[in-house]
Each structure stands twice: as C-alpha cells, then as structure tokens.
PDB file of N, CA and C in Angstrom:
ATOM      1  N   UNK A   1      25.596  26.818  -7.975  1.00  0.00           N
ATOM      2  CA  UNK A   1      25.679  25.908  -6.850  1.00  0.00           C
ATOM      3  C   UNK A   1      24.564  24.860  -6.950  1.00  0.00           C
ATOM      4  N   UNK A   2      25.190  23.425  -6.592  1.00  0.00           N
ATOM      5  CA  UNK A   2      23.955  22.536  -6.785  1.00  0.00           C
ATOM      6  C   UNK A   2      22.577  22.552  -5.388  1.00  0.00           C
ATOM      7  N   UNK A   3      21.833  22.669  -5.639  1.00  0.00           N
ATOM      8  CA  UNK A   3      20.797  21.882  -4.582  1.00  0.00           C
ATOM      9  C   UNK A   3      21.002  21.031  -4.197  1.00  0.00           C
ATOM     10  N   UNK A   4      19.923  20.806  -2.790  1.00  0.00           N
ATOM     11  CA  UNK A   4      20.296  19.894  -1.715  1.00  0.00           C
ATOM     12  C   UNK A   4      19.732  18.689  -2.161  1.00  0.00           C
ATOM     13  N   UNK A   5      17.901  19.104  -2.647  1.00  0.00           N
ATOM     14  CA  UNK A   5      17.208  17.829  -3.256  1.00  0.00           C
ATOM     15  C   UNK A   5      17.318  17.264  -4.758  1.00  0.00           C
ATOM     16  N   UNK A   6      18.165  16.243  -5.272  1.00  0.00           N
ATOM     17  CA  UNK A   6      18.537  15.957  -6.953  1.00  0.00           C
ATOM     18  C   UNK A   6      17.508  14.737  -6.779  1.00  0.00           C
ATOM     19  N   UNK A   7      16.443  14.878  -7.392  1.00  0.00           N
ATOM     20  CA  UNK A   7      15.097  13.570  -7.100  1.00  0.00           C
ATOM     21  C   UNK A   7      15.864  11.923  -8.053  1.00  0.00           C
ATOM     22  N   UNK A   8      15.726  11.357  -7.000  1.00  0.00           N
ATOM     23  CA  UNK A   8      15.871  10.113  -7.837  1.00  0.00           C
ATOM     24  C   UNK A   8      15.274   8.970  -7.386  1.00  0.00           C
ATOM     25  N   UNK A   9      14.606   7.969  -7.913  1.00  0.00           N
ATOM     26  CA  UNK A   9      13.492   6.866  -7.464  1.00  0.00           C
ATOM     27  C   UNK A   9      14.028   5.950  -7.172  1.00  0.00           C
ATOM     28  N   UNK A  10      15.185   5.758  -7.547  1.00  0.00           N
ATOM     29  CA  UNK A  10      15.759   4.571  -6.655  1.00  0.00           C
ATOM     30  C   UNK A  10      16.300   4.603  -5.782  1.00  0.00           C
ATOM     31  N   UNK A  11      17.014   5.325  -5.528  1.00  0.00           N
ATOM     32  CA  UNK A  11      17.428   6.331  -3.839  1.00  0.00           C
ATOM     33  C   UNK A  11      16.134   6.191  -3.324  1.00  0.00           C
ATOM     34  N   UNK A  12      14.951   6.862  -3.796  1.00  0.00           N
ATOM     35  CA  UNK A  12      14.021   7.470  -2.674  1.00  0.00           C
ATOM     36  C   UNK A  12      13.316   6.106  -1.959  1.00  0.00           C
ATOM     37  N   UNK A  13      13.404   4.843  -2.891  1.00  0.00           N
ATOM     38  CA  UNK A  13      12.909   3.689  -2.760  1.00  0.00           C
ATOM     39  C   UNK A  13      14.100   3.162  -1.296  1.00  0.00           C
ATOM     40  N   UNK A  14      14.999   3.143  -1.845  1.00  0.00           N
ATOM     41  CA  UNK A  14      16.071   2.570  -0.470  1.00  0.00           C
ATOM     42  C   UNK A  14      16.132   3.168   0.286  1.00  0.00           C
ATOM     43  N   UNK A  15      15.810   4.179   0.824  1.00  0.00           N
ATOM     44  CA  UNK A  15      15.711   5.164   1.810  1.00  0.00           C
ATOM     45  C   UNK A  15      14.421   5.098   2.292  1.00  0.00           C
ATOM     46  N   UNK A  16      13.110   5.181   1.626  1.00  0.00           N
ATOM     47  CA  UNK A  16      12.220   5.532   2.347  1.00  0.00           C
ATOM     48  C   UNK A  16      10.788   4.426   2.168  1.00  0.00           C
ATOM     49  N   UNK A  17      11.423   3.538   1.226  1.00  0.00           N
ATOM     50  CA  UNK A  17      10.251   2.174   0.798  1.00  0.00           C
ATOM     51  C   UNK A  17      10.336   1.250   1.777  1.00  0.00           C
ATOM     52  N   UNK A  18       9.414   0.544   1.930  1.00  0.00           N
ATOM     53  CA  UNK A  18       8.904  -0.497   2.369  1.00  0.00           C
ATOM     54  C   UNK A  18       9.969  -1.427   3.681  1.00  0.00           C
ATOM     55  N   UNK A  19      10.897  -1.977   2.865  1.00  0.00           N
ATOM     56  CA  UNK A  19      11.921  -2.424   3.390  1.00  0.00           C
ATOM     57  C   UNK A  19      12.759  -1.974   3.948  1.00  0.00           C
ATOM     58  N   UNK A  20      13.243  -0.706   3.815  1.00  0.00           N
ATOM     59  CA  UNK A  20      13.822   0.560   4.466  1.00  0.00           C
ATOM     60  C   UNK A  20      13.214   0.615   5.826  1.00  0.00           C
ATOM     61  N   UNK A  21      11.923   0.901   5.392  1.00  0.00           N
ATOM     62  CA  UNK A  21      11.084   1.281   6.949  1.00  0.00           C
ATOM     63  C   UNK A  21      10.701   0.145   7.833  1.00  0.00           C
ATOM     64  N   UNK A  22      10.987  -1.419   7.777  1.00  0.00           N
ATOM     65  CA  UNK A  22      10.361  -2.578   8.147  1.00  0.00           C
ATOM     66  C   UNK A  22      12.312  -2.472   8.749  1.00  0.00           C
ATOM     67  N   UNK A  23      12.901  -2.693   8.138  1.00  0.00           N
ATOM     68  CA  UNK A  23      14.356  -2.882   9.275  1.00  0.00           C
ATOM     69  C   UNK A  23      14.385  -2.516  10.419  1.00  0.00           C
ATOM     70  N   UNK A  24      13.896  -1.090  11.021  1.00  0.00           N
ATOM     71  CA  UNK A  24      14.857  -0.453  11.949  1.00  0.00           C
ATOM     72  C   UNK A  24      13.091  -0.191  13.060  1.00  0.00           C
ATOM     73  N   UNK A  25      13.791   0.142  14.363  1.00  0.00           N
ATOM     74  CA  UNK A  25      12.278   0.121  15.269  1.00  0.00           C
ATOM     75  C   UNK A  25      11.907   1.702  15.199  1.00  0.00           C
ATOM     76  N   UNK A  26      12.653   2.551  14.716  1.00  0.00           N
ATOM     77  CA  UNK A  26      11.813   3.361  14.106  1.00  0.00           C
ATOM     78  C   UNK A  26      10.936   3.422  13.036  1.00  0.00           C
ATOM     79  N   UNK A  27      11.281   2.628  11.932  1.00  0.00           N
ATOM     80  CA  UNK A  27      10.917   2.611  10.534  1.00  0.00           C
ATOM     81  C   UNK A  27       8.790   1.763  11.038  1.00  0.00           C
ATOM     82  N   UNK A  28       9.400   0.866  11.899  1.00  0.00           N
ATOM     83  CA  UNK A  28       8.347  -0.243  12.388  1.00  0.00           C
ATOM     84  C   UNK A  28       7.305   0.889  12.836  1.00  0.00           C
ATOM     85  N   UNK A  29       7.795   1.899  13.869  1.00  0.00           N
ATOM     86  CA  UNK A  29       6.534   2.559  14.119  1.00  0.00           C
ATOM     87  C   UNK A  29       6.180   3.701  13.546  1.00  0.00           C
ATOM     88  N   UNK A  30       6.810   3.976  12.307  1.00  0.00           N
ATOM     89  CA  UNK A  30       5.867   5.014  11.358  1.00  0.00           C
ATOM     90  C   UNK A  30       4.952   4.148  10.539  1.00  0.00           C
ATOM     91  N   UNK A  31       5.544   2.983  10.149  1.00  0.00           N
ATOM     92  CA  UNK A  31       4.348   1.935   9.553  1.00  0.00           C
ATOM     93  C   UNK A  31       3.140   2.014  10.983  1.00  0.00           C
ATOM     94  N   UNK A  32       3.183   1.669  11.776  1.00  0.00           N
ATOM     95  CA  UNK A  32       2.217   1.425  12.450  1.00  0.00           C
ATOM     96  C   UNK A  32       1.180   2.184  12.435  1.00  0.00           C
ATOM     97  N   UNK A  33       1.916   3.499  12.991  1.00  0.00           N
ATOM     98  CA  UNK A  33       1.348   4.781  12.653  1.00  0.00           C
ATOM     99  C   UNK A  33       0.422   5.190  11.680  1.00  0.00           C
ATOM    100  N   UNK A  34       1.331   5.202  10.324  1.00  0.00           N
ATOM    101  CA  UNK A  34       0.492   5.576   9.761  1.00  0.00           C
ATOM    102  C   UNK A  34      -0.868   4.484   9.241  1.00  0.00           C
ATOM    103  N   UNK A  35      -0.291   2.791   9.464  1.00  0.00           N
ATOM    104  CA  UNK A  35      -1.690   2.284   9.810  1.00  0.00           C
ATOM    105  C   UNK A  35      -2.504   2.603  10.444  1.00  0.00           C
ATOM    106  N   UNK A  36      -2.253   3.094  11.734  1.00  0.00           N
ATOM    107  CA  UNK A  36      -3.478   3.469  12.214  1.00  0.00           C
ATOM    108  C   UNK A  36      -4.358   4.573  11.962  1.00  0.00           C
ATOM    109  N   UNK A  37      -3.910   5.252  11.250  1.00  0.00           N
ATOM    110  CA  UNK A  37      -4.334   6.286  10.479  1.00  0.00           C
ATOM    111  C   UNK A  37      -5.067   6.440   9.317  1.00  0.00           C
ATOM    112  N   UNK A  38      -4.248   5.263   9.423  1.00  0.00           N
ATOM    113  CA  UNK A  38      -5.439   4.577   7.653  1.00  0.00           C
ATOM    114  C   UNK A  38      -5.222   5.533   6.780  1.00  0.00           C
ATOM    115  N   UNK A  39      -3.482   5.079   6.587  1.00  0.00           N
ATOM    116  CA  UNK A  39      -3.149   6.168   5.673  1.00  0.00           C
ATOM    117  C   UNK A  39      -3.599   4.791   4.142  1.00  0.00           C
ATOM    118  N   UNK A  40      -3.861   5.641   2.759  1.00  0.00           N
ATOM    119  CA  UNK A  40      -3.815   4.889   1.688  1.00  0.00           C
ATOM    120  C   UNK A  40      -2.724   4.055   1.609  1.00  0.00           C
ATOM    121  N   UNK A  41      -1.408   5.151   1.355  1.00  0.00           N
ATOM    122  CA  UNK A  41      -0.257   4.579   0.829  1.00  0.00           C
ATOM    123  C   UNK A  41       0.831   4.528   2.214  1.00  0.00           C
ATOM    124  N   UNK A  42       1.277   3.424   2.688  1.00  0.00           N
ATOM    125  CA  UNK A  42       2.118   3.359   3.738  1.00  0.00           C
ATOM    126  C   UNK A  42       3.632   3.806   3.409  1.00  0.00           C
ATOM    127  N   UNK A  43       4.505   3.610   2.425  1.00  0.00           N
ATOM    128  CA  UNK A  43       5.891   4.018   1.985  1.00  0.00           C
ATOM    129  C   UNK A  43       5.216   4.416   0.494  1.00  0.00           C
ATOM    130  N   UNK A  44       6.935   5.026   0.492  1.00  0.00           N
ATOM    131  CA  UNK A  44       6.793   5.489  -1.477  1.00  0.00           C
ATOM    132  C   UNK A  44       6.892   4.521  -1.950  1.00  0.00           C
ATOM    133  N   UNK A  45       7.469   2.881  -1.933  1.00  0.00           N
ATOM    134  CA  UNK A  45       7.401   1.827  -2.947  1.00  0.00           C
ATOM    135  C   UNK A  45       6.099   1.756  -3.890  1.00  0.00           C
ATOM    136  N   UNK A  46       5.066   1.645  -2.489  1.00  0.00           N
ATOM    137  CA  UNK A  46       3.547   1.395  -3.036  1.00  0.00           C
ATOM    138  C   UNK A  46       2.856   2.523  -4.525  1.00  0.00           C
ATOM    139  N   UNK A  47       3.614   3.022  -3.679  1.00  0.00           N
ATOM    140  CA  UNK A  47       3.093   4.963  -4.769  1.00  0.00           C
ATOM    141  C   UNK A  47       3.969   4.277  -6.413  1.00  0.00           C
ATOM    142  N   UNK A  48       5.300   4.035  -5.868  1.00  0.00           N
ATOM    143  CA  UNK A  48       5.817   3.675  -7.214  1.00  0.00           C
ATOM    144  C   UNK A  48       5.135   2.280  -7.996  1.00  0.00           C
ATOM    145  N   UNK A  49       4.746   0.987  -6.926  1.00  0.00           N
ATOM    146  CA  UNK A  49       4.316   0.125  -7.996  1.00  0.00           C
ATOM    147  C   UNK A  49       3.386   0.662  -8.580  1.00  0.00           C
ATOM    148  N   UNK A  50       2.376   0.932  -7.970  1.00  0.00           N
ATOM    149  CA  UNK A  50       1.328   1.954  -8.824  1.00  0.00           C
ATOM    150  C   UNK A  50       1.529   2.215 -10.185  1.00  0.00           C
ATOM    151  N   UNK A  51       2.550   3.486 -10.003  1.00  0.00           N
ATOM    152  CA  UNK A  51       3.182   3.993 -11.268  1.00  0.00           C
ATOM    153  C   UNK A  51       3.252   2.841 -12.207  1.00  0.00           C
ATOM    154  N   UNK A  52       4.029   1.607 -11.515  1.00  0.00           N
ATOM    155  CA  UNK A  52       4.916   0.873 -12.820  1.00  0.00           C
ATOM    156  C   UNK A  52       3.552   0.048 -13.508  1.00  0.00           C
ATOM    157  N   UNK A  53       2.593  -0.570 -12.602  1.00  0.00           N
ATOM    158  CA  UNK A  53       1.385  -1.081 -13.184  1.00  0.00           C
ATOM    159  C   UNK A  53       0.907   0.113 -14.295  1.00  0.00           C
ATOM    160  N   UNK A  54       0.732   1.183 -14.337  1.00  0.00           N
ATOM    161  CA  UNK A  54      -0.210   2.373 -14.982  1.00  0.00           C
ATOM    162  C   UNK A  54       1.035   2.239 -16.195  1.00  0.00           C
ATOM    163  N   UNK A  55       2.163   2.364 -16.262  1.00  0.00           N
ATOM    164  CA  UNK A  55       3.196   2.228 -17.211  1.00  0.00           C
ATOM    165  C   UNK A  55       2.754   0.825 -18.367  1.00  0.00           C
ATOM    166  N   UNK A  56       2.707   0.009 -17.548  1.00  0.00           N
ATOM    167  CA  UNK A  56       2.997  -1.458 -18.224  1.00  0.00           C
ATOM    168  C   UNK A  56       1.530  -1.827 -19.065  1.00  0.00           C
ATOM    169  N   UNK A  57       0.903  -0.871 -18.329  1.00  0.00           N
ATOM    170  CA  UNK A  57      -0.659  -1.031 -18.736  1.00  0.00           C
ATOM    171  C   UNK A  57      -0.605  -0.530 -20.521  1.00  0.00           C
ATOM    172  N   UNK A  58      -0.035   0.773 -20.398  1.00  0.00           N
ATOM    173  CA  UNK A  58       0.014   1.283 -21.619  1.00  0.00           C
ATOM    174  C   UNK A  58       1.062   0.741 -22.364  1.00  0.00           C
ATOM    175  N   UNK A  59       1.949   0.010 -22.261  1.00  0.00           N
ATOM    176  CA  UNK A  59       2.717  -0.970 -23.376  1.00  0.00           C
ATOM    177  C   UNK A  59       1.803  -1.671 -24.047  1.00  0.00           C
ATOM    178  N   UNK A  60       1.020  -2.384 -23.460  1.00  0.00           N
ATOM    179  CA  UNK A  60       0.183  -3.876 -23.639  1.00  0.00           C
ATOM    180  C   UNK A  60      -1.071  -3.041 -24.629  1.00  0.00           C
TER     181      UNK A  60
END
C-alpha cells in the first residue's frame, strides 16, 4: 500500500512557498506570524533557494 507523504519539491513549493502563502488571508497571517517571531526562514521556497544557490555554487 502506498503512503500518504510521496515528497516532492515542486508540489511542496506550490502548496506551501511564498506565493502560496501571500494569496489567501490565512496564508498572510502565518507570514506575519511567523515574522514576528523572527522566524529565519518564512516559507519552504526560501529553504529551497538556498539549496539551489549551494548547488550552482558547486558547478562554477
């Protein structure tokens, strides 16, 4: 039987990145939130550019 969670980054990006969470007036106040919290990373996009900079780094 398959599992519920099959991980995938571009799903997790449209669902739970940046723009995802800036549409809807819920999405608006977990950003807020976790601004005020002074969280590091506000959505997973950020977590992923990260990644893609640390990637591109090691091509070059």
């Amino acid at each position: 039987m398959k599992r519920t969670y099959q991980p995938n980054n571009k799903r997790r990006i449209k669902k739970l990145g940046f723009m995802a969470r800036n549409k809807s007036v819920g999405g608006k106040n977990v950003l807020k939130s976790r601004r005020a919290k002074g969280r590091k990373s506000l959505t997973v996009s950020e977590e992923y550019k990260l990644l893609r900079k640390k990637q591109t780094k090691n091509i070059r």
